[in-house]
N, C-alpha and C. Protein backbone atom coordinates (compact mmCIF):
# COMPACT_ATOMS: atom_id res chain seq x y z
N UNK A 1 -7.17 34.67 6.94
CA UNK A 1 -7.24 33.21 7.01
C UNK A 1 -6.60 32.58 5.78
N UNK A 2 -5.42 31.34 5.79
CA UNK A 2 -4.84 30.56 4.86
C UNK A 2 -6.43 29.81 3.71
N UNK A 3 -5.99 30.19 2.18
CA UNK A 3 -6.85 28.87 1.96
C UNK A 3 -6.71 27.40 2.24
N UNK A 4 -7.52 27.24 2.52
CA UNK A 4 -6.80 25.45 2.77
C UNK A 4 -7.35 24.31 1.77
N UNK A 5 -6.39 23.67 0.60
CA UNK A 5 -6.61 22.63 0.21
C UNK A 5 -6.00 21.48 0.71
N UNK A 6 -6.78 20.59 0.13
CA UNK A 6 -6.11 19.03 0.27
C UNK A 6 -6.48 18.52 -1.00
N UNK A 7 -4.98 17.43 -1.17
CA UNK A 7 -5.15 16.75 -2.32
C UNK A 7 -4.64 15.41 -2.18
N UNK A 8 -5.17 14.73 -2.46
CA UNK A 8 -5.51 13.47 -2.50
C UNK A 8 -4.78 12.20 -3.18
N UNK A 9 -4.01 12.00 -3.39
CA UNK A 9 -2.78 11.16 -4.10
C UNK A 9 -3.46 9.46 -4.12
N UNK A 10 -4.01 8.94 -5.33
CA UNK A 10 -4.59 7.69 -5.08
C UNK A 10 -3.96 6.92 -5.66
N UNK A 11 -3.73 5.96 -5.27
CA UNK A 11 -2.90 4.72 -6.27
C UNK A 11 -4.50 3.53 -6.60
N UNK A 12 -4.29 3.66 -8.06
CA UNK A 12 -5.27 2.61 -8.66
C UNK A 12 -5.81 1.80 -8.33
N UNK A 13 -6.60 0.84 -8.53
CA UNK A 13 -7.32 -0.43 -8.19
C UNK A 13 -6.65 -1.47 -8.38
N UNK A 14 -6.91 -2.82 -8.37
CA UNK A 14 -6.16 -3.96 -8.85
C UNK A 14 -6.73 -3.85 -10.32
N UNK A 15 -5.41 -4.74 -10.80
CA UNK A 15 -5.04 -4.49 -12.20
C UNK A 15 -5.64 -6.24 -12.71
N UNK A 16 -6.67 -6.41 -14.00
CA UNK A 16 -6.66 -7.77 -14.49
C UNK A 16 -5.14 -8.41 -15.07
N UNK A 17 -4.33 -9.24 -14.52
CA UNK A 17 -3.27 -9.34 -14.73
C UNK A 17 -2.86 -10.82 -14.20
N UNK A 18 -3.60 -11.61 -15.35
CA UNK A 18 -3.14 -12.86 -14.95
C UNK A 18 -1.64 -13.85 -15.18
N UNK A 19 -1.83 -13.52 -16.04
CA UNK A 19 0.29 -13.86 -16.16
C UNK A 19 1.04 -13.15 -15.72
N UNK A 20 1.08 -11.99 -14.19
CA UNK A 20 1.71 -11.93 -12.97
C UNK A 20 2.86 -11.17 -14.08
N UNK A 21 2.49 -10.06 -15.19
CA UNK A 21 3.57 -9.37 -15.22
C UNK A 21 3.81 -8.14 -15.32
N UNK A 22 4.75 -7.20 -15.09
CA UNK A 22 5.18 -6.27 -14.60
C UNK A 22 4.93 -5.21 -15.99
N UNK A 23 3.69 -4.46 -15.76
CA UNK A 23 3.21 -3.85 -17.05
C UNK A 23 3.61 -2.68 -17.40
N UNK A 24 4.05 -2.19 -16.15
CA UNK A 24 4.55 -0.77 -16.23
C UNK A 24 3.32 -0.18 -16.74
N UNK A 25 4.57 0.43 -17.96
CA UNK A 25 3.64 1.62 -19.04
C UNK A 25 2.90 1.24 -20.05
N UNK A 26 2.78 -0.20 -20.25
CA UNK A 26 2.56 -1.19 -21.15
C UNK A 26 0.86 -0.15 -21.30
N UNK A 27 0.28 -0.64 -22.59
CA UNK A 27 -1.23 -0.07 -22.79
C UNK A 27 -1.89 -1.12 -22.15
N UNK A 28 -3.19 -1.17 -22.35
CA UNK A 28 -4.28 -2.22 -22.57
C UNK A 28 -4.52 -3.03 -21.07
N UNK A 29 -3.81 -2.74 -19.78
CA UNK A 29 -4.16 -3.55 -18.78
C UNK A 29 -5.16 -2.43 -17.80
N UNK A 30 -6.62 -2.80 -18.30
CA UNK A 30 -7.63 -2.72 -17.09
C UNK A 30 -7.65 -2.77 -15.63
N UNK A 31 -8.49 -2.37 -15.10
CA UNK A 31 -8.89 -2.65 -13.90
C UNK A 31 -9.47 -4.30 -13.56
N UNK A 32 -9.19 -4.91 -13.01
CA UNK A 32 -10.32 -6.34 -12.29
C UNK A 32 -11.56 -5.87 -12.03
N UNK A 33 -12.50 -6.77 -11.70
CA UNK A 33 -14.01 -6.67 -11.56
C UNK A 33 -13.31 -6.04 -9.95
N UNK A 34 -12.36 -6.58 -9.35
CA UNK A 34 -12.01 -6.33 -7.36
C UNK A 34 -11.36 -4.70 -7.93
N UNK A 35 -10.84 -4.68 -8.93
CA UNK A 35 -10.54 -3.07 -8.88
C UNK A 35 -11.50 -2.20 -9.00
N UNK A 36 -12.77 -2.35 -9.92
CA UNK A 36 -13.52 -1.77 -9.96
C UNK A 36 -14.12 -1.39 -8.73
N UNK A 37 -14.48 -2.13 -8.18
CA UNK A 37 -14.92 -2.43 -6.53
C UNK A 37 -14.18 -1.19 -5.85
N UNK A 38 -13.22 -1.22 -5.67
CA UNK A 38 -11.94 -0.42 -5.05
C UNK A 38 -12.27 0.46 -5.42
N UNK A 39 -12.57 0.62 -6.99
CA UNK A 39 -12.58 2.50 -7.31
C UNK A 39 -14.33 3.05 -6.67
N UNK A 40 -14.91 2.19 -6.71
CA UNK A 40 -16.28 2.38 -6.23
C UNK A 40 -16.46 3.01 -4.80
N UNK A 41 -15.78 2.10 -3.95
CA UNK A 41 -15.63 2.19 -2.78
C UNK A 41 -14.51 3.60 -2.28
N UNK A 42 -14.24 4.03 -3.06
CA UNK A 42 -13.20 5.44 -2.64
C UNK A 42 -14.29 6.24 -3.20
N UNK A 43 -15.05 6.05 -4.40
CA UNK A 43 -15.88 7.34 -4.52
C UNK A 43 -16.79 7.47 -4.01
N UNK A 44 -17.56 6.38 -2.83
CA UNK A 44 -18.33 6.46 -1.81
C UNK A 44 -17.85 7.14 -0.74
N UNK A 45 -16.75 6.55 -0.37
CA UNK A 45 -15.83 7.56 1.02
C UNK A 45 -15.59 8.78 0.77
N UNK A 46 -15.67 9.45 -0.68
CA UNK A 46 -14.94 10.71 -0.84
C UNK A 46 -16.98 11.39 -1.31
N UNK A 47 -17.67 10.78 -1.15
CA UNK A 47 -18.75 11.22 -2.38
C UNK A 47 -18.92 13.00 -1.31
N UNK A 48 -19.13 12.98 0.10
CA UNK A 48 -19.14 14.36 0.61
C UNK A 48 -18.13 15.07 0.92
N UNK A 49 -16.97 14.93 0.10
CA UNK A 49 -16.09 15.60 0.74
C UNK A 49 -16.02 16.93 -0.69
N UNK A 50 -15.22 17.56 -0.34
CA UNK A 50 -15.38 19.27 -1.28
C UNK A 50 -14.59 19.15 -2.31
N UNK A 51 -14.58 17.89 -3.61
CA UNK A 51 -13.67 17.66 -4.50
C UNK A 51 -14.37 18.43 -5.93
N UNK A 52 -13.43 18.95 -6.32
CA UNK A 52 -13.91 20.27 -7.65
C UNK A 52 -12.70 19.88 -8.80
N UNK A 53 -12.20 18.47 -8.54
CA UNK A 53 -10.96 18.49 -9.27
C UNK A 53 -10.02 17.25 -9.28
N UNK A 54 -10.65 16.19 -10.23
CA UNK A 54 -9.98 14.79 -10.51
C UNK A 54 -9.11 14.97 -11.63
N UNK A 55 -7.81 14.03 -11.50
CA UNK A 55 -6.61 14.19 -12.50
C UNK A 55 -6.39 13.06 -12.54
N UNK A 56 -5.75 12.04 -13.38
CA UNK A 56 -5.15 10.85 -13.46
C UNK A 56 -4.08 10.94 -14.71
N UNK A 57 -3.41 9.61 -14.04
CA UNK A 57 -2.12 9.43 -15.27
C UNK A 57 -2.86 8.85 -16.43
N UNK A 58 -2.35 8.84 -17.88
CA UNK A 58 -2.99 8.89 -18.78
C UNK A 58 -3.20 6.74 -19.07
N UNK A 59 -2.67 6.65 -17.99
CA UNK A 59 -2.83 5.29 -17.98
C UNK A 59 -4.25 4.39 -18.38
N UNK A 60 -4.92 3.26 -19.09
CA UNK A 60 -6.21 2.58 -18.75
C UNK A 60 -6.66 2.48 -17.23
N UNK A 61 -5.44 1.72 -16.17
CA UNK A 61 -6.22 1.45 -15.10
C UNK A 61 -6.30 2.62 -14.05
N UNK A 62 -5.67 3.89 -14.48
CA UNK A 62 -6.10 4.99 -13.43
C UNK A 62 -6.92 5.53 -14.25
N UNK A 63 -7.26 5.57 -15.22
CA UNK A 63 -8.44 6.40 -15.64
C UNK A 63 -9.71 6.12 -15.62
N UNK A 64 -9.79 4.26 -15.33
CA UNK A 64 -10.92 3.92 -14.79
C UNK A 64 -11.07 4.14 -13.37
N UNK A 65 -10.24 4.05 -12.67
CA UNK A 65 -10.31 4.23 -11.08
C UNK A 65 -10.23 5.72 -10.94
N UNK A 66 -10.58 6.42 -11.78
CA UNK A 66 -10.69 8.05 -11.32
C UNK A 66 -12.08 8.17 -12.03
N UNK A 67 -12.37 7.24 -12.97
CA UNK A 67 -13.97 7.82 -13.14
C UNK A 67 -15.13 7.98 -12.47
N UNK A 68 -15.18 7.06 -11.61
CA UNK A 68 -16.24 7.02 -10.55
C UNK A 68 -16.13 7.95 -9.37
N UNK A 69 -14.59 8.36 -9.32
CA UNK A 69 -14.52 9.49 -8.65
C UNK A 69 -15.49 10.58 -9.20
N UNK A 70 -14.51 11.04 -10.51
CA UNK A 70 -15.27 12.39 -10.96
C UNK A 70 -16.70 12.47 -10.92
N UNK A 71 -17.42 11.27 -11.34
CA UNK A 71 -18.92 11.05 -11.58
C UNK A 71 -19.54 11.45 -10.27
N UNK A 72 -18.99 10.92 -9.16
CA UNK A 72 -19.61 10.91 -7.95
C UNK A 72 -19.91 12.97 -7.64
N UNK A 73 -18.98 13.69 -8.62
CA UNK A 73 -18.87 14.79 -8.27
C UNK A 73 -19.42 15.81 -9.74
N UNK A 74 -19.97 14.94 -10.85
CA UNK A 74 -20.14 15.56 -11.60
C UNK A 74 -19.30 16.57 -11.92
N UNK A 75 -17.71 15.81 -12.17
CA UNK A 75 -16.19 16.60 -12.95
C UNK A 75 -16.09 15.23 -13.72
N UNK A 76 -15.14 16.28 -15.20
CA UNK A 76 -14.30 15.31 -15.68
C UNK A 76 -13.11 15.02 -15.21
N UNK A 77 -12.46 14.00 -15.71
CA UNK A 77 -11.60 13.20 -15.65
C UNK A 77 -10.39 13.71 -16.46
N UNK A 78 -9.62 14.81 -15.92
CA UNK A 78 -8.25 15.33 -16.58
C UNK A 78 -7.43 14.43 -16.56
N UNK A 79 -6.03 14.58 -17.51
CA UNK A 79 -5.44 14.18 -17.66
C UNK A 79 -3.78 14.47 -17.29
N UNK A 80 -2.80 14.04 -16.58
CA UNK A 80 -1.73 14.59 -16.56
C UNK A 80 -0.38 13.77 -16.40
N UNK A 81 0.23 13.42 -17.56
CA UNK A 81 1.17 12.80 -17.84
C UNK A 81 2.13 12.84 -16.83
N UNK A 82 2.34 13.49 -16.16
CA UNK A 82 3.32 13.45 -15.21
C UNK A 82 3.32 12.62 -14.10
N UNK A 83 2.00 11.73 -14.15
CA UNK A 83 1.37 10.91 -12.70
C UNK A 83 1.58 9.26 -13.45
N UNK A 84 2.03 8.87 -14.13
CA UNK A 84 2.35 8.00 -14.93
C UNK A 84 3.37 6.95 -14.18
N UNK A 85 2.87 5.79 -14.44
CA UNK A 85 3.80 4.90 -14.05
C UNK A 85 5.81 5.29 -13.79
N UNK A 86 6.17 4.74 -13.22
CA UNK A 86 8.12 5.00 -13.98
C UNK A 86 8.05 3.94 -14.43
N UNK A 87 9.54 4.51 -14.81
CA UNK A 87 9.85 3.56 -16.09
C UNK A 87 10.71 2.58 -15.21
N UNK A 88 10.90 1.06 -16.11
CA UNK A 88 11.84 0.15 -15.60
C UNK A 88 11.93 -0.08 -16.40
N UNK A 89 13.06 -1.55 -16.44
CA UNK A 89 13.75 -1.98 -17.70
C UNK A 89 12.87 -3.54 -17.69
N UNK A 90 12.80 -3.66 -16.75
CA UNK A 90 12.00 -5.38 -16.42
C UNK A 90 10.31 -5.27 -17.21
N UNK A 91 10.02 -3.92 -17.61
CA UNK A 91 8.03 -3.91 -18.17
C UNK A 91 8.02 -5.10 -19.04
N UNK A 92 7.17 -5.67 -19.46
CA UNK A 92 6.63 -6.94 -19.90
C UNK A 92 7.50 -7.90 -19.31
N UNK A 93 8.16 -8.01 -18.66
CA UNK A 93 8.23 -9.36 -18.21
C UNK A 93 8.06 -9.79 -16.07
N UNK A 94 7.69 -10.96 -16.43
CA UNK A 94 7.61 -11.81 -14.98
C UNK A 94 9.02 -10.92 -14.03
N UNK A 95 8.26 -10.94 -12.98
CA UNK A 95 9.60 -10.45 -12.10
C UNK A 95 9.75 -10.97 -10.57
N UNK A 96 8.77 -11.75 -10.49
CA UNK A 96 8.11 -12.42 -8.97
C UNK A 96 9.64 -13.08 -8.93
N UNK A 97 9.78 -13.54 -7.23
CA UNK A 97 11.44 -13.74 -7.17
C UNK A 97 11.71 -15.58 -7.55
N UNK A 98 10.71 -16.33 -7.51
CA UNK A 98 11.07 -17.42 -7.68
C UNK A 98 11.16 -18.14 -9.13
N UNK A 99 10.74 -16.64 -10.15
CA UNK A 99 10.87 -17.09 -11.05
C UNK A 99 11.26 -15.87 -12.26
N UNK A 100 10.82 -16.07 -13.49
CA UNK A 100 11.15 -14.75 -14.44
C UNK A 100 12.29 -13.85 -14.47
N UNK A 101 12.48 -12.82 -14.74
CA UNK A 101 13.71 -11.85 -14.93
C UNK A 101 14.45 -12.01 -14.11
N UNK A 102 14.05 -11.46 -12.88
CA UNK A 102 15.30 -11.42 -12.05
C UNK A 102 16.05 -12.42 -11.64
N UNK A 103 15.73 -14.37 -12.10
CA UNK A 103 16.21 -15.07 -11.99
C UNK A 103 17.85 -15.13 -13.18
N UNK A 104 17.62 -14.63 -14.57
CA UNK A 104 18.07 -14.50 -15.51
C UNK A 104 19.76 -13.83 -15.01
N UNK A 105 21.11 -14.27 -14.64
CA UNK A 105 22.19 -13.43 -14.59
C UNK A 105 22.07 -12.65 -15.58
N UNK A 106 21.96 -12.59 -16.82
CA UNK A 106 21.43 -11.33 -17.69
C UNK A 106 21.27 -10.11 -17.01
N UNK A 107 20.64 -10.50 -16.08
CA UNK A 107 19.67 -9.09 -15.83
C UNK A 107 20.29 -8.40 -14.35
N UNK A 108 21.24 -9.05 -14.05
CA UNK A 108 21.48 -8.68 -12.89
C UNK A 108 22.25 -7.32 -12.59
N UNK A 109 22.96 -7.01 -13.65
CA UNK A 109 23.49 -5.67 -13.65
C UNK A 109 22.39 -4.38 -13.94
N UNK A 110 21.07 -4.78 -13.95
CA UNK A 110 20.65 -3.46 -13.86
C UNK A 110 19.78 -3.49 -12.18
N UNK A 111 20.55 -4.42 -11.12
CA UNK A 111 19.94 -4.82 -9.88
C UNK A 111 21.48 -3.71 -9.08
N UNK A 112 22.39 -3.19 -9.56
CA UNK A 112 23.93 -2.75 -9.10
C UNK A 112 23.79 -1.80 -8.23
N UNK A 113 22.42 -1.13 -8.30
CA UNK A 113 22.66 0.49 -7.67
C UNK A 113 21.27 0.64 -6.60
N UNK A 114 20.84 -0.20 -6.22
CA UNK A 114 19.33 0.06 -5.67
C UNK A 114 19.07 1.87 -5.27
N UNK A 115 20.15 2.45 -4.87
CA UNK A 115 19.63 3.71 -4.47
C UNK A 115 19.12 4.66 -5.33
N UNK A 116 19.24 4.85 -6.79
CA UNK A 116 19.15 5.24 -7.35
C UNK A 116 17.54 5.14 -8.24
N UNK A 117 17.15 3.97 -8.54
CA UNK A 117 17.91 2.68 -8.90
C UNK A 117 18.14 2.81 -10.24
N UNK A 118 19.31 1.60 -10.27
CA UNK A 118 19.88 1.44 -11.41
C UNK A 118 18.88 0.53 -12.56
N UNK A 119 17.44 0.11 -11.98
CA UNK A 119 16.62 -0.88 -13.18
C UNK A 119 15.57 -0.22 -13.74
N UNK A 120 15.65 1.65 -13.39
CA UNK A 120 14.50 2.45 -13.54
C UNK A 120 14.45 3.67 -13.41
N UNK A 121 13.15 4.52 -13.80
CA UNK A 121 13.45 6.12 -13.33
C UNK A 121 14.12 6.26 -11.90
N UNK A 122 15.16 7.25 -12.17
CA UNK A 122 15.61 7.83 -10.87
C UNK A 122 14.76 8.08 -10.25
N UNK A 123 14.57 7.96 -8.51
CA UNK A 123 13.93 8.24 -7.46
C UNK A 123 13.74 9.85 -7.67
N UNK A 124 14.51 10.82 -8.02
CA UNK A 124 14.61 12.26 -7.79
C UNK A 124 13.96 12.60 -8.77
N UNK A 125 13.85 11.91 -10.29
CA UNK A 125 13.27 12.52 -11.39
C UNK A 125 11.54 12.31 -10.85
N UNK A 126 11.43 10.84 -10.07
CA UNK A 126 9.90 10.98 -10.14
C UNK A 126 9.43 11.79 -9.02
N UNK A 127 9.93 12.14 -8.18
CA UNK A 127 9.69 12.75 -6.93
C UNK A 127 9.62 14.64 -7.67
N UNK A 128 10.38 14.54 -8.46
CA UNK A 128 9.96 15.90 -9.26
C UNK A 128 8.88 15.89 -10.30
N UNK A 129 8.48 15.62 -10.97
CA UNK A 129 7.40 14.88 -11.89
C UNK A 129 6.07 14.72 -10.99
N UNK A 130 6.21 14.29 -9.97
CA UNK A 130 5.01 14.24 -9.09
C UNK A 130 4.64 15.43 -8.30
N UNK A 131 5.91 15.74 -7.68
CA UNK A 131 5.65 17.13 -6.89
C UNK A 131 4.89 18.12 -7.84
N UNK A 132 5.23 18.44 -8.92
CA UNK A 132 5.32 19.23 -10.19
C UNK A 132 3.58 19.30 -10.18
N UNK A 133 3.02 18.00 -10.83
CA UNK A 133 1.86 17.75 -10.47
C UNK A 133 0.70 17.46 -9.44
N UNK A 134 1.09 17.61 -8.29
CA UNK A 134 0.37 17.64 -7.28
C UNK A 134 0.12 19.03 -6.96
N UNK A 135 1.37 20.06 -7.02
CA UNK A 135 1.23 21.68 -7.25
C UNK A 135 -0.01 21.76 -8.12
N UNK A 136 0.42 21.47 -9.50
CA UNK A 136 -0.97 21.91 -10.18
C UNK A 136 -2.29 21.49 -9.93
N UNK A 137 -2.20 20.44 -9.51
CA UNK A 137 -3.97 20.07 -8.79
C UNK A 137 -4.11 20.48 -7.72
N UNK A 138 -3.17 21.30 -6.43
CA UNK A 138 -3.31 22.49 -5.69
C UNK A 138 -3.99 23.32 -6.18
N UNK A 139 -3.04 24.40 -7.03
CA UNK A 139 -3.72 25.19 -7.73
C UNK A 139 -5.32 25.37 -8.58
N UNK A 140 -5.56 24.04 -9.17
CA UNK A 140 -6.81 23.54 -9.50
C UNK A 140 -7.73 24.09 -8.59
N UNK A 141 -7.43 22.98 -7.47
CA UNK A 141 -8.71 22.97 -6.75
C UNK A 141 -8.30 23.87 -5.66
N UNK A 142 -7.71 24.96 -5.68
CA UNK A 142 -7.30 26.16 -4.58
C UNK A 142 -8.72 26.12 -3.64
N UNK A 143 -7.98 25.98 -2.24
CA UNK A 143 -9.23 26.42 -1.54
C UNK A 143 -10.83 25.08 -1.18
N UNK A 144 -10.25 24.13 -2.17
CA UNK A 144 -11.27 22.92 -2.14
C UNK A 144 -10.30 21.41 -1.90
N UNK A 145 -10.66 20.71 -2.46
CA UNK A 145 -9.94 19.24 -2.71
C UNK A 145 -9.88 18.94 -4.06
N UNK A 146 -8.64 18.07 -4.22
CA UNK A 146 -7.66 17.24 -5.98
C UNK A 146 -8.20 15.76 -5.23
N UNK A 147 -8.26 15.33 -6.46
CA UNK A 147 -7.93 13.70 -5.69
C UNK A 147 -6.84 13.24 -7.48
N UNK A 148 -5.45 12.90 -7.05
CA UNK A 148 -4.87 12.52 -8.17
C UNK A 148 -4.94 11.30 -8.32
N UNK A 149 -5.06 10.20 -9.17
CA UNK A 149 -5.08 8.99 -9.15
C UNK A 149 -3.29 8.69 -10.18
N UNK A 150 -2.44 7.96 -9.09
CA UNK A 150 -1.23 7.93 -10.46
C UNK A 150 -1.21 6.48 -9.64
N UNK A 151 0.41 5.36 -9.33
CA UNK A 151 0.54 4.45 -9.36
C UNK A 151 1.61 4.51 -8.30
N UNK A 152 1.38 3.07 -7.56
CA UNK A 152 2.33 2.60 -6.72
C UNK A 152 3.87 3.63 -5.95
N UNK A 153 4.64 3.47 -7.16
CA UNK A 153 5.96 3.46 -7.03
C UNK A 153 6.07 5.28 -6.90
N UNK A 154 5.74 6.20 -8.20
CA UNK A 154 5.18 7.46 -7.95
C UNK A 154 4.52 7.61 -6.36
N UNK A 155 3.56 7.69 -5.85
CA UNK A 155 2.72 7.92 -4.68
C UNK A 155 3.51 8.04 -3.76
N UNK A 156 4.20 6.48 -3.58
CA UNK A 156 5.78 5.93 -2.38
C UNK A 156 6.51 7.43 -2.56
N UNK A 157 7.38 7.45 -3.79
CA UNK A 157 7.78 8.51 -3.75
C UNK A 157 7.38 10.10 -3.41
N UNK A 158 6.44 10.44 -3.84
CA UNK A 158 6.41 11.80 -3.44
C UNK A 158 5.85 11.93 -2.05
N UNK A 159 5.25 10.95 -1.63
CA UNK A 159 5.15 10.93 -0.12
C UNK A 159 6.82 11.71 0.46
N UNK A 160 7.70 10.21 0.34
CA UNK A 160 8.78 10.45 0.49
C UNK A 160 9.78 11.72 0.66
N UNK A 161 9.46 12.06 -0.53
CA UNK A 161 9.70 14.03 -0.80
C UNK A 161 8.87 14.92 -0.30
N UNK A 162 7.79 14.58 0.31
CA UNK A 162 7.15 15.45 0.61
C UNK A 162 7.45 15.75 2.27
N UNK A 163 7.35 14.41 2.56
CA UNK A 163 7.54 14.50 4.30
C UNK A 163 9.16 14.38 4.70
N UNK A 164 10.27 14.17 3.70
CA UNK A 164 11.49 14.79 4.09
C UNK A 164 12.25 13.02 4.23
N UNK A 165 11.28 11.92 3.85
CA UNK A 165 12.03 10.64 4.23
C UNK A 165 13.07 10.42 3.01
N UNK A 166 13.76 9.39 3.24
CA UNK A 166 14.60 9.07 2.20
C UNK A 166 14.37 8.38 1.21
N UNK A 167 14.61 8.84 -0.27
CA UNK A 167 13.45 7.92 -1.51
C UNK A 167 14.04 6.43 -1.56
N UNK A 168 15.05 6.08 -1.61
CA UNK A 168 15.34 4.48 -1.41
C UNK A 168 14.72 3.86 -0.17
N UNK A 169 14.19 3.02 -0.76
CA UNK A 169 13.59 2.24 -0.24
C UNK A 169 13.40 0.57 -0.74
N UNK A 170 13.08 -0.34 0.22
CA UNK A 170 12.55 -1.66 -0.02
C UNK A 170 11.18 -1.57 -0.89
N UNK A 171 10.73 -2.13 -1.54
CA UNK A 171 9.55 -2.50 -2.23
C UNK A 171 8.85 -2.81 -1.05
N UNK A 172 8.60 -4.04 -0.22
CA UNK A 172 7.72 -4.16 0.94
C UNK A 172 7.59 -3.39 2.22
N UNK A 173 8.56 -2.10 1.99
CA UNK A 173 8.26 -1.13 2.93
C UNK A 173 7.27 -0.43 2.51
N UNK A 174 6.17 -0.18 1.73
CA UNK A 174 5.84 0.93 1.26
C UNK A 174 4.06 0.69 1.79
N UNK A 175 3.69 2.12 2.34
CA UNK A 175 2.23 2.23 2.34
C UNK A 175 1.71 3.16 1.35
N UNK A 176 1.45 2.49 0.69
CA UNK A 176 0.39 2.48 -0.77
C UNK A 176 -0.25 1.13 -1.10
N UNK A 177 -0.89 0.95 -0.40
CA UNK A 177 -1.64 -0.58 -1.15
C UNK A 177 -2.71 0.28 -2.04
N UNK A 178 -3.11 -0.63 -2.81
CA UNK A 178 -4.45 -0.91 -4.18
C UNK A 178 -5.49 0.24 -3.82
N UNK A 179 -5.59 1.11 -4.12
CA UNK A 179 -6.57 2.47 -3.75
C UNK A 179 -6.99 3.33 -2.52
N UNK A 180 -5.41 3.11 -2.28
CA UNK A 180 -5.31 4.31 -0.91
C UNK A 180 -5.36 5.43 -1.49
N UNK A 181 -5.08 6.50 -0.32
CA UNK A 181 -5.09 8.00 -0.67
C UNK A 181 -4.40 8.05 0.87
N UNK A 182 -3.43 8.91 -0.32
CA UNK A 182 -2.18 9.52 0.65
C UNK A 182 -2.71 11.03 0.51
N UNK A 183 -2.98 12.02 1.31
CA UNK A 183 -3.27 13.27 1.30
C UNK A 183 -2.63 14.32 2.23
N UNK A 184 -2.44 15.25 1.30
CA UNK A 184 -1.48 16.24 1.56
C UNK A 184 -2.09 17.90 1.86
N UNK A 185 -2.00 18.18 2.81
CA UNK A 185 -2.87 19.07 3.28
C UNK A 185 -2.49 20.69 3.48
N UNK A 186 -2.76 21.89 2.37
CA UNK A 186 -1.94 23.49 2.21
C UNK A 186 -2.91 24.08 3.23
N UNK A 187 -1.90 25.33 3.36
CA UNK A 187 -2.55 26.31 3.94
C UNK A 187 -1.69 27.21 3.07
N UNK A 188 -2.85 27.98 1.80
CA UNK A 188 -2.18 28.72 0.66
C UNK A 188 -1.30 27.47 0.25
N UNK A 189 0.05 27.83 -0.14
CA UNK A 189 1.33 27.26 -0.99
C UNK A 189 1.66 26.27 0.42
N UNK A 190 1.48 26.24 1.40
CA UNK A 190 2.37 26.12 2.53
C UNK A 190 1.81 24.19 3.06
N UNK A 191 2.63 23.00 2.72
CA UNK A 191 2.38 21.89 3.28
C UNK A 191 2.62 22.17 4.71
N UNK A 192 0.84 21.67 5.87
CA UNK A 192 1.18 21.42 6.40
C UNK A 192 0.92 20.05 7.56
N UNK A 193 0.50 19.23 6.86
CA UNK A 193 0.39 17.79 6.99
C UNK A 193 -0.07 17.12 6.45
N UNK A 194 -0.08 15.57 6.22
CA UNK A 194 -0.25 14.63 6.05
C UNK A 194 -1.26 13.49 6.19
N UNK A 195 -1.71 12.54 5.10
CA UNK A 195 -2.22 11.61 5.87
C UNK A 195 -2.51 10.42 5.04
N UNK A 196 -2.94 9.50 5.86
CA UNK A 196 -2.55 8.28 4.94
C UNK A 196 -3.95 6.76 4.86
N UNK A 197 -5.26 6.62 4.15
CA UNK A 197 -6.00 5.63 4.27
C UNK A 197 -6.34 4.97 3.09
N UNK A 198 -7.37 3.95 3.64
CA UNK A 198 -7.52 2.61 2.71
C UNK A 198 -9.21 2.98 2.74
N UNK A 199 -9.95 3.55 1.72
CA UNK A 199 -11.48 3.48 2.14
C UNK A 199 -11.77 2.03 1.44
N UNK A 200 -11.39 1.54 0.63
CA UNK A 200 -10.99 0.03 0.21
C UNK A 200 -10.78 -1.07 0.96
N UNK A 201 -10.39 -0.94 2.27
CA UNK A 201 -9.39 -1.66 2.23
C UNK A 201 -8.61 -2.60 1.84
N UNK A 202 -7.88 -3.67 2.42
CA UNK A 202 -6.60 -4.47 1.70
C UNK A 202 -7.02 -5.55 1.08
């Protein structure tokens, strides 16, 4: 018989973020009292399931939204740099379309290449970076359940790589809202499906 894990790919809670800007990797931005909520509400949905193994990006707001995980399971709260925001060139500033950066012609040449893209980590570097780390919280929890907590744009992606779609993409195409879990399901080394919810919901 295959061992069979699953691991759990979570994108964070809502972020306190009232001047609407694009924090990236920035330090110091928390969870909201509604994120907290969010992380609460996933470690209720997950509290019986067979998890031996929480990881988050070394970020503030995934490391709060993975604590209530681990607690619910009496684990700590690892750490793994590789689940980390990407990088862009737009972090600290406004980027909403009717106003801030991307209004700026300044800025428009790093808008030249969307496939790639040209305003941020390559699609391929994070899709490796993630894969990389989702292996190791396989391995972790061999035979049980990971739940990784990393961010948005990461998650989109290794989905992406994982199920064979193409990493360019629209921003409003993407299913990852505010503390889903995208989960990825071995038999031994071997992906062999998928899946995708909101115990949060939207």
């Amino acid at each position: 018989m295959p061992e069979k894990t699953i691991v759990h790919v979570m994108r964070h809670g809502e972020v306190h973020n009232p001047e609407q800007i694009l924090y990236g990797r920035l330090p110091g931005y928390r969870l909201s009292d509604r994120g907290r909520g969010q992380a609460e509400a996933v470690a209720q949905w997950l509290a019986d399931n067979d998890v031996t193994y929480v990881v988050a990006s070394p970020l503030q707001r995934a490391q709060e939204t993975a604590a209530p995980i681990a607690a619910a399971h009496s684990l700590e709260v690892s750490s793994d740099p590789e689940l980390i925001e990407s990088l862009n060139v737009f972090e600290g500033q406004r980027v909403s379309p009717g106003d801030g950066a991307l209004r700026d012609p300044r800025n428009w040449r790093h808008l030249r290449d969307p496939i790639t893209p040209s305003w941020g980590e390559p699609y391929r570097d994070i899709a490796a970076r993630m894969t990389a780390a989702i292996e190791r919280a396989r391995i972790a929890a061999a035979g049980h359940e990971a739940v990784c907590v990393s961010h948005q744009l990461p998650v989109e992606t290794v989905r992406r790589a994982l199920t064979g779609s193409r990493l360019a993409h629209f921003p409003t195409r993407r299913m990852c809202n505010l503390a889903s879990l995208t989960s990825f399901y071995y038999d031994d080394d071997r992906l062999v499906g998928w899946g995708y919810a909101e115990p949060a919901g939207r």
